[in-house]
N, C-alpha and C. Protein backbone atom coordinates (compact mmCIF):
# COMPACT_ATOMS: atom_id res chain seq x y z
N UNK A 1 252.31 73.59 114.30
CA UNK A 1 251.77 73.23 112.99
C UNK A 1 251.20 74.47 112.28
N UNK A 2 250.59 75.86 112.94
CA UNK A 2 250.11 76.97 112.13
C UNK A 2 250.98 77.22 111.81
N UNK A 3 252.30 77.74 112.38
CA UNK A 3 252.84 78.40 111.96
C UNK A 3 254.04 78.31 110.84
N UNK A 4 253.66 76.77 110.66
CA UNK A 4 254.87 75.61 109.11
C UNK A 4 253.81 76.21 108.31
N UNK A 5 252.12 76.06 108.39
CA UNK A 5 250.65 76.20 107.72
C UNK A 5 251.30 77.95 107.00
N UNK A 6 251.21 78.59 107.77
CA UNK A 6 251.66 80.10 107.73
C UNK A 6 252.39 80.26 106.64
N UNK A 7 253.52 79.75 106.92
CA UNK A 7 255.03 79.84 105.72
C UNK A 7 254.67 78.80 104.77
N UNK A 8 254.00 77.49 104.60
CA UNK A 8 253.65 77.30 103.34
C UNK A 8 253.01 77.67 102.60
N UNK A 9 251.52 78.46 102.96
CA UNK A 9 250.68 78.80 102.20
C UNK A 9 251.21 80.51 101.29
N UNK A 10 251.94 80.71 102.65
CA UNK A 10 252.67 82.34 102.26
C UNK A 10 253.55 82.44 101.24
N UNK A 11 254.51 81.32 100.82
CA UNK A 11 255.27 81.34 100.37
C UNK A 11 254.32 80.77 99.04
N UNK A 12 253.09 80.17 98.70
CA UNK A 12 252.42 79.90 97.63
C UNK A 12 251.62 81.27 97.35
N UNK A 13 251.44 81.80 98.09
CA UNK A 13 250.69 82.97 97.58
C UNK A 13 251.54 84.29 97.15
N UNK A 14 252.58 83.87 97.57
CA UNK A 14 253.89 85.24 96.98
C UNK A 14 254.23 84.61 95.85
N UNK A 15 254.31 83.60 95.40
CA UNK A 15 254.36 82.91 94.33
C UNK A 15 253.58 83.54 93.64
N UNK A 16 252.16 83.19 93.78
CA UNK A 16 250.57 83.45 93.15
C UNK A 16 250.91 84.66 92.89
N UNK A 17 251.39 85.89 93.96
CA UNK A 17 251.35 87.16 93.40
C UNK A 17 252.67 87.68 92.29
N UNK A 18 253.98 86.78 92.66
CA UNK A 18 254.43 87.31 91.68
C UNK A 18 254.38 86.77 90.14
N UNK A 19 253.75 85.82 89.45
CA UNK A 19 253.18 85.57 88.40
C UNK A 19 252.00 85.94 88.11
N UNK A 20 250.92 86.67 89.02
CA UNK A 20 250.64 87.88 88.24
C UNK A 20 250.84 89.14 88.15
N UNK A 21 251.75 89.18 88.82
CA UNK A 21 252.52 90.54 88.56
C UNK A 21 253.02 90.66 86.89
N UNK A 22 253.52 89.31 86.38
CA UNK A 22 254.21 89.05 85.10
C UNK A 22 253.19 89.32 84.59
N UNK A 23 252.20 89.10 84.61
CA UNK A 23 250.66 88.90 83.63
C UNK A 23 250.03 90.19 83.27
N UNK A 24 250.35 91.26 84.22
CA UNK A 24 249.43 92.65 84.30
C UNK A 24 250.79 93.39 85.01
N UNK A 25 250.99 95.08 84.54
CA UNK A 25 251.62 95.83 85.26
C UNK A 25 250.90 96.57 86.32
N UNK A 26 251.69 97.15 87.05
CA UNK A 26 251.33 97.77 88.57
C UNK A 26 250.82 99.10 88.01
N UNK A 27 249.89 99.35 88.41
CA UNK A 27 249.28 99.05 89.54
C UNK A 27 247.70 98.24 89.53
N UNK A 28 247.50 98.21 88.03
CA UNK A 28 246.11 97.10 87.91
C UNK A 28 246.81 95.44 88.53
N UNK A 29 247.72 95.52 88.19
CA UNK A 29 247.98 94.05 89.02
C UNK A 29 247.60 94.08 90.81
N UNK A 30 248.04 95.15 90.94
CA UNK A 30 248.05 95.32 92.99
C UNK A 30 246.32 95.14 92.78
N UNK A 31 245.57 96.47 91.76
CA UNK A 31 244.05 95.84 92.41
C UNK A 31 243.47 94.84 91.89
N UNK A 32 243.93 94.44 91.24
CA UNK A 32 243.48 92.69 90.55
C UNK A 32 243.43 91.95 91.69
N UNK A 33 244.98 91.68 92.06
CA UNK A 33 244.94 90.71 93.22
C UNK A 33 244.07 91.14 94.64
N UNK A 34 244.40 92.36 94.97
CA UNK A 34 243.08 93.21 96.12
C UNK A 34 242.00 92.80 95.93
N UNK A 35 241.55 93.21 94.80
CA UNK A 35 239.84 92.77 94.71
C UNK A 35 240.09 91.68 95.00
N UNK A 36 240.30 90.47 94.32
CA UNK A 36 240.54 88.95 94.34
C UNK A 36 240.29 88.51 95.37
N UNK A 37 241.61 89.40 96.31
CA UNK A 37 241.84 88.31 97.91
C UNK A 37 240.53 89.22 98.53
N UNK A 38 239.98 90.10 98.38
CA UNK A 38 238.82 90.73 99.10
C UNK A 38 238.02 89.70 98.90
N UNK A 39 237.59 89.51 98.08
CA UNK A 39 236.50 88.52 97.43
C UNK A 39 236.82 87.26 97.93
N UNK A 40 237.87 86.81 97.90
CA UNK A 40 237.72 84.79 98.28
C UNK A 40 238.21 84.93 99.97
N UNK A 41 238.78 85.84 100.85
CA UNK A 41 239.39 85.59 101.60
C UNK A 41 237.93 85.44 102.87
N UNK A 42 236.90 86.37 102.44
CA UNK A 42 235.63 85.83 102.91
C UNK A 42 234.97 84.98 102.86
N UNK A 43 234.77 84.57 101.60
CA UNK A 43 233.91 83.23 101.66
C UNK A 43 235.50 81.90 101.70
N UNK A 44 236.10 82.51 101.88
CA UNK A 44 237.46 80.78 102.64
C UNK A 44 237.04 80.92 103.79
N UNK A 45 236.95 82.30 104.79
CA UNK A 45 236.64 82.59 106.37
C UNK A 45 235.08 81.93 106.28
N UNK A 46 234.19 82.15 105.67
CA UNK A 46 232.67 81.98 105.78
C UNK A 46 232.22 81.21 105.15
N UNK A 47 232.99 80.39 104.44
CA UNK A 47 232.22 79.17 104.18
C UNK A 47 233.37 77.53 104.15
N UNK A 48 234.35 77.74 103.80
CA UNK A 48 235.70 76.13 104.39
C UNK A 48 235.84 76.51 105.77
N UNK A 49 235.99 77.49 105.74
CA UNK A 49 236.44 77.92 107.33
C UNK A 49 235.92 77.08 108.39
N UNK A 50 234.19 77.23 108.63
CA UNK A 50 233.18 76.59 109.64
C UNK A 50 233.25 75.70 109.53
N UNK A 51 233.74 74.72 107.73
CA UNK A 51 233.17 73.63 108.30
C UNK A 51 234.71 72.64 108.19
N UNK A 52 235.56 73.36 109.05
CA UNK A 52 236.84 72.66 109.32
C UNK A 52 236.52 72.31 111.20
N UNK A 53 236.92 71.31 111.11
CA UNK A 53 236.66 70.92 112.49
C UNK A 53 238.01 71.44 113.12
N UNK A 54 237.53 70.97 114.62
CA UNK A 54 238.55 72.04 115.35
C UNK A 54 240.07 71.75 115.46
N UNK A 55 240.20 70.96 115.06
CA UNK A 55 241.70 70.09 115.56
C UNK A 55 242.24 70.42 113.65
N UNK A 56 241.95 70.93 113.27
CA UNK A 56 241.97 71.24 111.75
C UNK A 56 241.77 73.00 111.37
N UNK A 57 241.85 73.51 112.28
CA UNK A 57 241.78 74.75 111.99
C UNK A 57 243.04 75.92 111.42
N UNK A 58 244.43 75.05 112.17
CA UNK A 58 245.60 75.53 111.17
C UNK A 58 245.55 75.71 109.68
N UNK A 59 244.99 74.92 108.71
CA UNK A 59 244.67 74.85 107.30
C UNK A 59 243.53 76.51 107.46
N UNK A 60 242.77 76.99 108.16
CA UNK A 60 241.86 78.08 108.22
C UNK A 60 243.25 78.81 108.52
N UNK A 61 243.97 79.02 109.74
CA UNK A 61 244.84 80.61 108.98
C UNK A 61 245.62 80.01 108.24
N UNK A 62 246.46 78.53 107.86
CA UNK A 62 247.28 78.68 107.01
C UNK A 62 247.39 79.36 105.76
N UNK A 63 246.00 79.05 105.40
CA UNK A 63 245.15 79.55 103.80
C UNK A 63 245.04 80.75 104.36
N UNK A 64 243.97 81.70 104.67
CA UNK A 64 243.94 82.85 105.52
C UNK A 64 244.89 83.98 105.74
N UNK A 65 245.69 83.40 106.26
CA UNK A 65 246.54 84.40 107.11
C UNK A 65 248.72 84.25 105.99
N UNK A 66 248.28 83.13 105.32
CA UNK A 66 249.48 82.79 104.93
C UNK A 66 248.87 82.97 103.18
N UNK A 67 248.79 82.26 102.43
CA UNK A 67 248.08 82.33 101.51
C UNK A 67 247.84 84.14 100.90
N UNK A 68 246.78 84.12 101.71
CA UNK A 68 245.68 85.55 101.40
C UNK A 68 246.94 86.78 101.69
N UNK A 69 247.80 86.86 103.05
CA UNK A 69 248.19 87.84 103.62
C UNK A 69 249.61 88.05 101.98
N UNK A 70 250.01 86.99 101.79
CA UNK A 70 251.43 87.07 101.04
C UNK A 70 250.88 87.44 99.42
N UNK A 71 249.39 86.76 99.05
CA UNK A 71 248.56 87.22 97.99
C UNK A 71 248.38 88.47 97.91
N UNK A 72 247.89 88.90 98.89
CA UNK A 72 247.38 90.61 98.97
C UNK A 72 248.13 91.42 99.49
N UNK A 73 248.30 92.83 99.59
CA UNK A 73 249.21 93.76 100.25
C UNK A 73 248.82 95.31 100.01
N UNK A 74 248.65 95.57 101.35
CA UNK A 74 248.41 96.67 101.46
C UNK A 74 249.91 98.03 101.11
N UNK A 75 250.93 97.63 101.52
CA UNK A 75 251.72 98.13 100.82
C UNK A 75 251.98 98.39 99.29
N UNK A 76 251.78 97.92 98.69
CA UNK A 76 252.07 97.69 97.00
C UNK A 76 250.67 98.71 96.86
N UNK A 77 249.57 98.55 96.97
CA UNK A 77 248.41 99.62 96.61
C UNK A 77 249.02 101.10 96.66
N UNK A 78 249.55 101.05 98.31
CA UNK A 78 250.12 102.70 98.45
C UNK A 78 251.17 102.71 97.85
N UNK A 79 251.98 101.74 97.15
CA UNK A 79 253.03 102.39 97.02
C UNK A 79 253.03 102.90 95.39
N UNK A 80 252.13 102.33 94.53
CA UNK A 80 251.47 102.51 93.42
C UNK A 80 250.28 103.71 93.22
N UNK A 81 249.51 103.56 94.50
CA UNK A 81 249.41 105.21 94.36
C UNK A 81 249.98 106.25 94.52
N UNK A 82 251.03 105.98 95.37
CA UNK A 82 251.93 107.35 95.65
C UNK A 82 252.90 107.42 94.29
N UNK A 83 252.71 106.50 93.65
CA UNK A 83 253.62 106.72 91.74
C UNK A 83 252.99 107.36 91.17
N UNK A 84 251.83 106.79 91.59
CA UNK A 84 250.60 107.67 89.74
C UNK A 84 250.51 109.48 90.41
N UNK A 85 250.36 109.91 91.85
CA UNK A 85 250.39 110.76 91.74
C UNK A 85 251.76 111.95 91.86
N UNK A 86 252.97 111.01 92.21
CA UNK A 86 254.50 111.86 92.09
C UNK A 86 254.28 111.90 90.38
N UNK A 87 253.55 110.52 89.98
CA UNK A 87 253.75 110.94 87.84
C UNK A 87 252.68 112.22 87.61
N UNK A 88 252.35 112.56 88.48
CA UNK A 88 251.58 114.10 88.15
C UNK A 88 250.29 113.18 87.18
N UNK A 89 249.54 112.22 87.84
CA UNK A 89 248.45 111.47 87.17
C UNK A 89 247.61 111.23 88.03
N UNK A 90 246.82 112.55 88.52
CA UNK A 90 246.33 112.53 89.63
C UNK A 90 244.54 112.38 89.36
N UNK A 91 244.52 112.18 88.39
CA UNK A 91 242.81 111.91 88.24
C UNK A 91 242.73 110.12 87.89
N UNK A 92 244.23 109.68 87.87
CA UNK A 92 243.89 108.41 87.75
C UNK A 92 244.40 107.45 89.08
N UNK A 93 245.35 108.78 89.76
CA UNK A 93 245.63 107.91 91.15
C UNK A 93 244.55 107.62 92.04
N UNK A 94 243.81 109.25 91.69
CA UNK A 94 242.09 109.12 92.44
C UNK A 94 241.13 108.12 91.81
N UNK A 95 241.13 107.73 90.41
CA UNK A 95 240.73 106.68 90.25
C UNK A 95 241.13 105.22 90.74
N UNK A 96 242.44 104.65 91.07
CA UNK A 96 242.20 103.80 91.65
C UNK A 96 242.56 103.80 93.00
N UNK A 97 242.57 105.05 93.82
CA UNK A 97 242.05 104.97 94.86
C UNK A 97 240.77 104.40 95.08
N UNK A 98 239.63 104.95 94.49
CA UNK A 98 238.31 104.76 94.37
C UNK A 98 238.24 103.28 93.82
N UNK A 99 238.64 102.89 93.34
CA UNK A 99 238.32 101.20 92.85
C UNK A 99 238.86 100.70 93.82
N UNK A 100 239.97 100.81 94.37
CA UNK A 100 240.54 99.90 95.51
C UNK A 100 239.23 99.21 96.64
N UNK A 101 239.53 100.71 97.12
CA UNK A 101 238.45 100.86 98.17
C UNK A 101 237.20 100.54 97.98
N UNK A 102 236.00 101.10 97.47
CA UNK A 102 234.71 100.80 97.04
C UNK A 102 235.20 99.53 96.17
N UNK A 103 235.36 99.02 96.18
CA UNK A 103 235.73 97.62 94.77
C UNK A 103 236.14 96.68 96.11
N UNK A 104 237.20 96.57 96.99
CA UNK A 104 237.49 95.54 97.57
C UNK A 104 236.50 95.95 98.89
N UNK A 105 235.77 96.21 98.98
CA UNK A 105 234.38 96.52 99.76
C UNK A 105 233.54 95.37 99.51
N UNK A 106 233.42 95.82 98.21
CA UNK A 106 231.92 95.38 97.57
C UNK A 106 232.79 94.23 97.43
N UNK A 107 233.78 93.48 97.01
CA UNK A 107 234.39 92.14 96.77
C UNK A 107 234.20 91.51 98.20
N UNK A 108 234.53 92.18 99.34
CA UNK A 108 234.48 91.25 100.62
C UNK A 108 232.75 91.16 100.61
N UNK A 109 232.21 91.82 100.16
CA UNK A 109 230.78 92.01 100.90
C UNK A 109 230.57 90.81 100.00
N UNK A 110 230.26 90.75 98.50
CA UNK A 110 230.18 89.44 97.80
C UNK A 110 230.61 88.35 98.08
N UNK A 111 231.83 88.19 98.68
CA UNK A 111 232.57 86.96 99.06
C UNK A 111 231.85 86.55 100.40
N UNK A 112 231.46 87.54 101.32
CA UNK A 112 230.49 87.00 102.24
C UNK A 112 228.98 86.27 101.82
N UNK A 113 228.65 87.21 100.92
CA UNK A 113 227.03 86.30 100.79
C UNK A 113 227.39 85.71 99.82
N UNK A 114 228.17 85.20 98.85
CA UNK A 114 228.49 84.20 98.44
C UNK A 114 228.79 82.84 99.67
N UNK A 115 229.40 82.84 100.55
CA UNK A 115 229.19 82.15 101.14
C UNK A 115 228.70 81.15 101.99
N UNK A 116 227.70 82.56 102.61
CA UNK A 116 226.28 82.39 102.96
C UNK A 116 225.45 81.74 102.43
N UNK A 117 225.23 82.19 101.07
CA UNK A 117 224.51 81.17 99.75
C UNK A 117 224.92 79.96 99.69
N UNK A 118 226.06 79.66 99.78
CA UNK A 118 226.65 77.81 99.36
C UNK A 118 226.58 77.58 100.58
N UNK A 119 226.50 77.91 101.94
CA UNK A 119 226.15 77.38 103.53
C UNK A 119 224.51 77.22 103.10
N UNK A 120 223.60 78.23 102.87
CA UNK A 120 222.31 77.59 102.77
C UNK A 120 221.43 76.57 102.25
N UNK A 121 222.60 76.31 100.98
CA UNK A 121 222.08 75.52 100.19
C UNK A 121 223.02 74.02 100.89
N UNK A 122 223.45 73.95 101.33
CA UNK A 122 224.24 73.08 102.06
C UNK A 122 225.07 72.39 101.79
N UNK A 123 225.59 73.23 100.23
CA UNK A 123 226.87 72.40 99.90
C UNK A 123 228.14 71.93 101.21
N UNK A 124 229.23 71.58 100.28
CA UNK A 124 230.14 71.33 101.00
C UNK A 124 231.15 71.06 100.75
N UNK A 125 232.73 70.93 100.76
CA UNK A 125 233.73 70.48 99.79
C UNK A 125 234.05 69.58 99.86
C-alpha cells in the first residue's frame, strides 16, 4: 500500500510542479517550489504526521516522500545554478544560491514551529 501511496502522491506533485513551472520561469520557479516544500514538508512530518495512527501511516510517506519528493528537487536548483553561472551571471547565481539555502532553512525551521504551535494549541484536522 506505500508504495501505490508513493506513485500517487508523486505523480500529483510532478503535476503540482509542472504547472508551476508554467506560472514562473526557472529558476525562481525551482526556489518557489524549494522554499514551499521546505516549509510544509515539516509541519505535514510535525504536525498530520503524529497524529496519523499507525496502521495509517502510508498516507505520512505517501504525502512525504511521494508528494513533497516529486514537488521538490534538488536537481533542478543545481541545474539552474549551473545556467546562471555558464550565462556569466554570477552575482545572481550567488544570489540564489544564498536564497535557496538560508531561505529553505529558515522555511523548514518555520514549518517546524509552525507545527509545534497548532500541536500546542491542540488543533487537529
Amino acid at each position: 500500500m506505500t508504495d501505490l501511496m508513493v506513485a500517487f502522491f508523486g505523480f500529483w506533485g510532478g503535476v503540482a510542479r509542472l504547472s508551476s513551472a508554467r506560472l514562473l520561469g526557472s529558476p525562481w520557479n525551482t526556489l518557489l517550489v524549494n522554499l514551499l516544500g521546505a516549509f510544509l514538508l515539516p509541519l505535514w512530518n510535525n504536525f498530520f504526521g503524529i497524529r496519523l495512527t499507525k496502521n495509517r501511516r502510508w498516507i505520512l510517506v505517501g504525502v512525504g516522500t511521494g508528494f513533497f519528493g516529486a514537488f521538490t528537487t534538488f536537481s533542478s536548483f543545481c541545474l539552474d545554478f549551473m545556467r546562471l553561472m555558464m550565462a556569466g551571471r554570477t552575482t545572481l547565481a550567488l544570489l540564489y544560491l544564498l536564497l535557496s539555502m538560508v531561505g529553505g532553512l529558515i522555511a523548514a525551521w518555520l514549518g517546524t514551529i509552525f507545527a509545534q504551535r497548532l500541536s500546542l494549541k491542540g488543533m487537529s484536522y
